[in-house]
Protein backbone atom coordinates (compact mmCIF):
# COMPACT_ATOMS: atom_id res chain seq x y z
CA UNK A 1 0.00 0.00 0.00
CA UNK A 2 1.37 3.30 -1.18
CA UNK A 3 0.07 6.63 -1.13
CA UNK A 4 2.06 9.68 -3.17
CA UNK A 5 0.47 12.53 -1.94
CA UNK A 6 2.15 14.73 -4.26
CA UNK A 7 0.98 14.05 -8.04
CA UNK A 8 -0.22 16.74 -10.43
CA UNK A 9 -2.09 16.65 -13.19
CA UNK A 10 -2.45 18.19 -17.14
CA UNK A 11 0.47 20.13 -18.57
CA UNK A 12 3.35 21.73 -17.38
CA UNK A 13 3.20 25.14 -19.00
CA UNK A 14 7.05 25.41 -19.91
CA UNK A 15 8.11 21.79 -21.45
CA UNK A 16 6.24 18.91 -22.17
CA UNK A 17 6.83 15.61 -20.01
CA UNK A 18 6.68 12.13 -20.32
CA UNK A 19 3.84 11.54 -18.31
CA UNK A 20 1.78 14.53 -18.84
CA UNK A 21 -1.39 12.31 -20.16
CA UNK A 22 -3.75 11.38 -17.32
CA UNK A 23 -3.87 7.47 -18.37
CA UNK A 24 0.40 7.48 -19.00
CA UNK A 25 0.48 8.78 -15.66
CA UNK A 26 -1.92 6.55 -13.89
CA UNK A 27 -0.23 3.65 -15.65
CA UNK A 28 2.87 4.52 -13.83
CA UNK A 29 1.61 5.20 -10.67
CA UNK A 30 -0.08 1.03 -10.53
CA UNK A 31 2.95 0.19 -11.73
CA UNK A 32 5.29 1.57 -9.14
CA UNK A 33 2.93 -0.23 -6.36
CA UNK A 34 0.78 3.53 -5.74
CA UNK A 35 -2.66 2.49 -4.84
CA UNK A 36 -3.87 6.00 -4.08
CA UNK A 37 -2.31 9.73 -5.45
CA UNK A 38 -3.40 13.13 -3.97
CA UNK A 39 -3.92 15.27 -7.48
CA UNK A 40 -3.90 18.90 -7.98
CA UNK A 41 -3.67 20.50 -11.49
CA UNK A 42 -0.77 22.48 -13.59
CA UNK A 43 -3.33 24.47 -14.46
CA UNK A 44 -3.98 25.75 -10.96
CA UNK A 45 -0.54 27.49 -11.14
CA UNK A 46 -1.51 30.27 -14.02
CA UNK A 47 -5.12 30.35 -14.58
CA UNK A 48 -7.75 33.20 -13.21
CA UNK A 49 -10.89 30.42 -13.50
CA UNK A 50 -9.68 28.45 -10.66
CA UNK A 51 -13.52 27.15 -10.07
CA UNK A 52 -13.15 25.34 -13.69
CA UNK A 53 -9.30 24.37 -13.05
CA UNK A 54 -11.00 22.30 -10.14
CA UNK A 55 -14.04 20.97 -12.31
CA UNK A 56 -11.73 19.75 -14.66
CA UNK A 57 -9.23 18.10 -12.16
CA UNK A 58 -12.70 16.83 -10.35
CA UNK A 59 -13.57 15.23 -13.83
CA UNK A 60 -10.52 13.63 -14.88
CA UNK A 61 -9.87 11.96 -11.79
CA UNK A 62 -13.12 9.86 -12.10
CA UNK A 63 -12.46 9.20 -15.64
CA UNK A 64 -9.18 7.76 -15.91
CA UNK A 65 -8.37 7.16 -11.58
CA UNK A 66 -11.17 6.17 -9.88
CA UNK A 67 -10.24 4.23 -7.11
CA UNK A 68 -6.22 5.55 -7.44
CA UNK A 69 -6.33 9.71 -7.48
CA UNK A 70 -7.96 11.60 -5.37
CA UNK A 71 -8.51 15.06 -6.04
CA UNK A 72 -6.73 17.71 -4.19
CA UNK A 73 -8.58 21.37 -5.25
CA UNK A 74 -6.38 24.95 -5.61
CA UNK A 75 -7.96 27.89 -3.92
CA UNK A 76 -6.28 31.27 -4.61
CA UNK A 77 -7.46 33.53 -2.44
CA UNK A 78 -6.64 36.79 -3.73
CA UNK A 79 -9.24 35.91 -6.47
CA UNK A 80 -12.70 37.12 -6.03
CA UNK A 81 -15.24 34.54 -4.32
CA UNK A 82 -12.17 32.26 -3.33
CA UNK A 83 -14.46 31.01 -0.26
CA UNK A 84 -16.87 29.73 -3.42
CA UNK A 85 -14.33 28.13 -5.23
CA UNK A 86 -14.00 26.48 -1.31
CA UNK A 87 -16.87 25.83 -0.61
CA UNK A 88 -17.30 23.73 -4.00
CA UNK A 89 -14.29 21.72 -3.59
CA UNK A 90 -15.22 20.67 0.01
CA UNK A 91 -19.57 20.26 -0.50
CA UNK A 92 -20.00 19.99 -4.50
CA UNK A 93 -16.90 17.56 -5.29
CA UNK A 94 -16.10 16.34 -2.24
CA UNK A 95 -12.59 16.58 -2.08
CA UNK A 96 -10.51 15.27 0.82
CA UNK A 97 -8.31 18.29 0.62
CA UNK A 98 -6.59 21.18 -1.44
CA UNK A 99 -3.17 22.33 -2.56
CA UNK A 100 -2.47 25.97 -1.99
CA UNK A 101 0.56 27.88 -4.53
CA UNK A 102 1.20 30.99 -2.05
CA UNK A 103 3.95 31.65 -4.40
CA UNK A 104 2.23 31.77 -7.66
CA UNK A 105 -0.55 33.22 -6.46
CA UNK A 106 0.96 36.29 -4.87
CA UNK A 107 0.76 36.13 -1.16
CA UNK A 108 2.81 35.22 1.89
CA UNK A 109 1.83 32.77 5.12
CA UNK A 110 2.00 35.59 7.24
CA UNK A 111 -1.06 37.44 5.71
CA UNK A 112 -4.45 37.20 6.93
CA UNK A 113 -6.13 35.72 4.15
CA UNK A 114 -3.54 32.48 4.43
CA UNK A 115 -4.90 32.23 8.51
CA UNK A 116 -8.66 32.93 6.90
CA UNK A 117 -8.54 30.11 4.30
CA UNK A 118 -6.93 27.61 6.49
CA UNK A 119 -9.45 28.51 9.20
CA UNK A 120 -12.50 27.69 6.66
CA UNK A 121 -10.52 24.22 5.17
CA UNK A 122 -10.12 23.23 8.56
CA UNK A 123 -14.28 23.67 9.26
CA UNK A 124 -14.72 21.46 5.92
CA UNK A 125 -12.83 19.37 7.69
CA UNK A 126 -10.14 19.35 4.24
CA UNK A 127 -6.94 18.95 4.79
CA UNK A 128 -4.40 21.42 3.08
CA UNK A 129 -1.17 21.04 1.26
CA UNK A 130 1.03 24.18 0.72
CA UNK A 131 3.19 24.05 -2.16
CA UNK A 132 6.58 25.63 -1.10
CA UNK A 133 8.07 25.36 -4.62
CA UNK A 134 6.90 23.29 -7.90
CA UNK A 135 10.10 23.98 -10.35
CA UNK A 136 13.21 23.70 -9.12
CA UNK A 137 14.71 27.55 -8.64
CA UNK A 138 17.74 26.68 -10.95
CA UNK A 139 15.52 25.25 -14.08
CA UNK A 140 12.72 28.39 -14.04
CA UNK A 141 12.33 30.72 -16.91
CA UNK A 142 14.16 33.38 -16.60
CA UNK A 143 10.52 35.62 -17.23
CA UNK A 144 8.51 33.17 -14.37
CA UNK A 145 11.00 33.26 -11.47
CA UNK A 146 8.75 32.10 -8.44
CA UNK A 147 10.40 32.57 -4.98
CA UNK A 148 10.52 29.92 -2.55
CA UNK A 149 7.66 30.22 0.04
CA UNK A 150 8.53 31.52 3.29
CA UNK A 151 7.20 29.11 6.17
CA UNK A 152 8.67 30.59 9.16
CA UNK A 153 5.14 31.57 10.34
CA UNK A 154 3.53 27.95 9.39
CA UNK A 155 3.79 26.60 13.41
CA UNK A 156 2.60 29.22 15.13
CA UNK A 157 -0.72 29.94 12.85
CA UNK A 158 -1.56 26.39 12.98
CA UNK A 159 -1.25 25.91 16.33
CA UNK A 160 -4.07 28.43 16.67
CA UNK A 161 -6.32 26.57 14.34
CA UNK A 162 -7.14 23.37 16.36
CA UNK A 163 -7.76 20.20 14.11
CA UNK A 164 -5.82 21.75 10.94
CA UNK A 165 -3.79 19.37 8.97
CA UNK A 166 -1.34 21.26 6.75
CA UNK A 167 0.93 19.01 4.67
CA UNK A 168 4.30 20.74 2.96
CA UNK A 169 5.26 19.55 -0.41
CA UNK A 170 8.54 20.48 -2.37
CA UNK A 171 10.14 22.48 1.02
CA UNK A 172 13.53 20.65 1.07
CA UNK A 173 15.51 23.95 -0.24
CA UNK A 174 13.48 26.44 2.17
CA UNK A 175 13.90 24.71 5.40
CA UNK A 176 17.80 23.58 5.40
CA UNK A 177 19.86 23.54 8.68
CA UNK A 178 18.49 24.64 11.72
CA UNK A 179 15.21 26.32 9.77
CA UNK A 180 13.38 22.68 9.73
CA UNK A 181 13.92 22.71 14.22
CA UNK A 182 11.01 24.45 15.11
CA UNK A 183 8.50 22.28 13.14
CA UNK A 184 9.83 19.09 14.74
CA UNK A 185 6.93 19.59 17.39
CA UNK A 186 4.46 20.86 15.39
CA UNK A 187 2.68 17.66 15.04
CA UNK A 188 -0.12 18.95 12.49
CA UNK A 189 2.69 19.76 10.07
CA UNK A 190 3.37 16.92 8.22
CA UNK A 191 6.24 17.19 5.25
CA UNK A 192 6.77 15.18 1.84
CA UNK A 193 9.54 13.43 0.50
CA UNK A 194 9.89 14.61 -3.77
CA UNK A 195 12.61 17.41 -2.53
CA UNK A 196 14.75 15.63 -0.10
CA UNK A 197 18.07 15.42 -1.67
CA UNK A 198 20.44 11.72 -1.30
CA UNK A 199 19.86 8.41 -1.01
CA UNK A 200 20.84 8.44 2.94
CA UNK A 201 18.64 12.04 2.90
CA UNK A 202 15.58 10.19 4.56
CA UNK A 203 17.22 8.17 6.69
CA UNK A 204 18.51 11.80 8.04
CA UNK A 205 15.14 13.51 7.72
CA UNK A 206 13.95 11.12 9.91
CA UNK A 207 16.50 11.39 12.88
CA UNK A 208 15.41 15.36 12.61
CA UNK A 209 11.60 14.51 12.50
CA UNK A 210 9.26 12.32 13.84
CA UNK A 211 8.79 9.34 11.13
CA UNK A 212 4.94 10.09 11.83
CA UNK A 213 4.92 13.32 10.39
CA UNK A 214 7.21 12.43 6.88
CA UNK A 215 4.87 11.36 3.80
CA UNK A 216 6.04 9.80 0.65
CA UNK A 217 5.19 11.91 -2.42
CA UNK A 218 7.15 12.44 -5.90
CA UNK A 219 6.23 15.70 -7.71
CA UNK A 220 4.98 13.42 -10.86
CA UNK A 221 5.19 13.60 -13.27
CA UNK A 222 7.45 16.67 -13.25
CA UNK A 223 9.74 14.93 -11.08
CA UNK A 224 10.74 10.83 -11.16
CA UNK A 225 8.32 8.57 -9.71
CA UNK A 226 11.00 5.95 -9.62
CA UNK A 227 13.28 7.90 -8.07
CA UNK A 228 11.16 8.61 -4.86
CA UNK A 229 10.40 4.72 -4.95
CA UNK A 230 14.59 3.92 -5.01
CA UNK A 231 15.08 6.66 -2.39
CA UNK A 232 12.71 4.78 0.36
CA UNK A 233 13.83 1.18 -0.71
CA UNK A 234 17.62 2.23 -0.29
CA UNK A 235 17.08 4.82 3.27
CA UNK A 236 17.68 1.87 5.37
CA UNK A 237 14.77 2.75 7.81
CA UNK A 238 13.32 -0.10 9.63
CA UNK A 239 10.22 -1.58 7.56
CA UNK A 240 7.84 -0.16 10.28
CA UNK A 241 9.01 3.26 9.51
CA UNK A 242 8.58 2.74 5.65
CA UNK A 243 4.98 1.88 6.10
CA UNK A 244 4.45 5.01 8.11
CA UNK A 245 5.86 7.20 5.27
CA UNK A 246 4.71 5.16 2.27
CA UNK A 247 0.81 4.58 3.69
CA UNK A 248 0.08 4.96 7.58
CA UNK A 249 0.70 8.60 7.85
CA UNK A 250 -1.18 9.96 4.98
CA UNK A 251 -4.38 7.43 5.47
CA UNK A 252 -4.47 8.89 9.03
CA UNK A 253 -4.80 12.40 8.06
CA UNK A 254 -7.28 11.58 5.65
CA UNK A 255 -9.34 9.70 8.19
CA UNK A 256 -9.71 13.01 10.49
CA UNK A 257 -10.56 15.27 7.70
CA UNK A 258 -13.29 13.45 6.38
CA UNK A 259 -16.59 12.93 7.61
């Protein structure tokens, strides 16, 4: 049982990729032993219509992954009637979460609207996945440079937010050294595995976190799904840990956020 809770669907806007049809990617996913993926949509990143970005995602995860993806909406909320575009994920296509691109979308943690949405996810009882980067700084276009997100003020706002479930995907370049210490206790903060650099870098990630709050996910198809696989079948972690990060951890977040 494996659970990547960092897949993304339709087309990278600045190459094409091997994986970038729906069915090709699903294929791979069964293949590599994923029996569920949390998906969100490239087209989340750059488009104003976020409500149809989510329709779409909705749609094409019943068509070609019932039973394997499971739909993780965007909500930008510096958008007009971002609470609707909510509101829709959570009651109208019952999504178990979304995926939030603070640094696409133009805002930081510390602003209200970040402690707002979270606030309203939480009462849907969704949990929510903040996407620190998506590209890797060093590939971007030199017109679309996107800034790392900032999530120095991540611990404190959801420790005011009882029940919240916040899971950080792609973070491995923002939180280096002693940056990652203060979320080692923040036990609603839960962190994914695509970034984490090394074959022996999981092992390490988990002598500086608890194992229960580590998640396996790959960035597919922009990143390699097989890589993420080979990097967990090589750490050397005990094979209670693995299940933790490969299953355990992300079926128990799903469990509290859904009804």
């Amino acid at each position: 049982m494996i659970t990547d809770t960092n897949v993304t669907l339709s087309r990278w806007p600045f190459r094409r990729l091997d994986a970038e049809e729906t069915p090709v990617l699903v294929a791979q996913l069964r293949q590599a032993g994923v029996t569920q993926a949390w998906a969100s949509s490239f087209d989340a990143l750059l488009h104003r219509d976020i409500g149809s970005v989510n329709a779409r995602l909705a749609d094409e995860c019943r068509r070609h992954g019932s039973g394997l993806l499971l739909p993780f909406g965007a909500v930008n909320p510096k958008l007009p009637d971002w609470q609707e575009d909510l509101r829709r994920c959570a009651e109208d296509f019952r999504m178990a979460g979304i995926r939030l691109y603070p640094n696409y979308h133009g805002y930081a943690l510390a602003d209200p609207v970040f402690t707002e949405l979270l606030r309203l996810a939480t009462g849907y009882r969704m949990a929510v996945q903040i996407a620190v980067s998506v590209e890797d700084v060093r590939t971007q276009h030199p017109l679309v440079r996107v800034p790392l997100v900032d999530l120095a003020p991540l611990p404190e706002t959801v420790e005011r937010i009882p029940e919240a479930r916040v899971v950080v995907l792609n973070w491995w370049s923002a939180l280096r050294g002693d940056k990652l210490r203060p979320f080692a206790n923040a036990t609603r903060i839960y962190f994914d595995i695509a970034t984490v650099e090394g074959v022996e870098g999981i092992a390490r990630l988990a002598e500086r976190l608890p194992p229960g709050l580590i998640l396996f996910g790959t960035n597919a198809p922009l990143f390699s799904l097989q890589s993420a696989v080979l990097k967990m079948q090589e750490s050397g972690l005990a094979e209670a840990t693995k299940r933790l990060i490969f299953e355990t951890n992300a079926s128990g977040i799903t469990r509290r956020t859904q009804p």
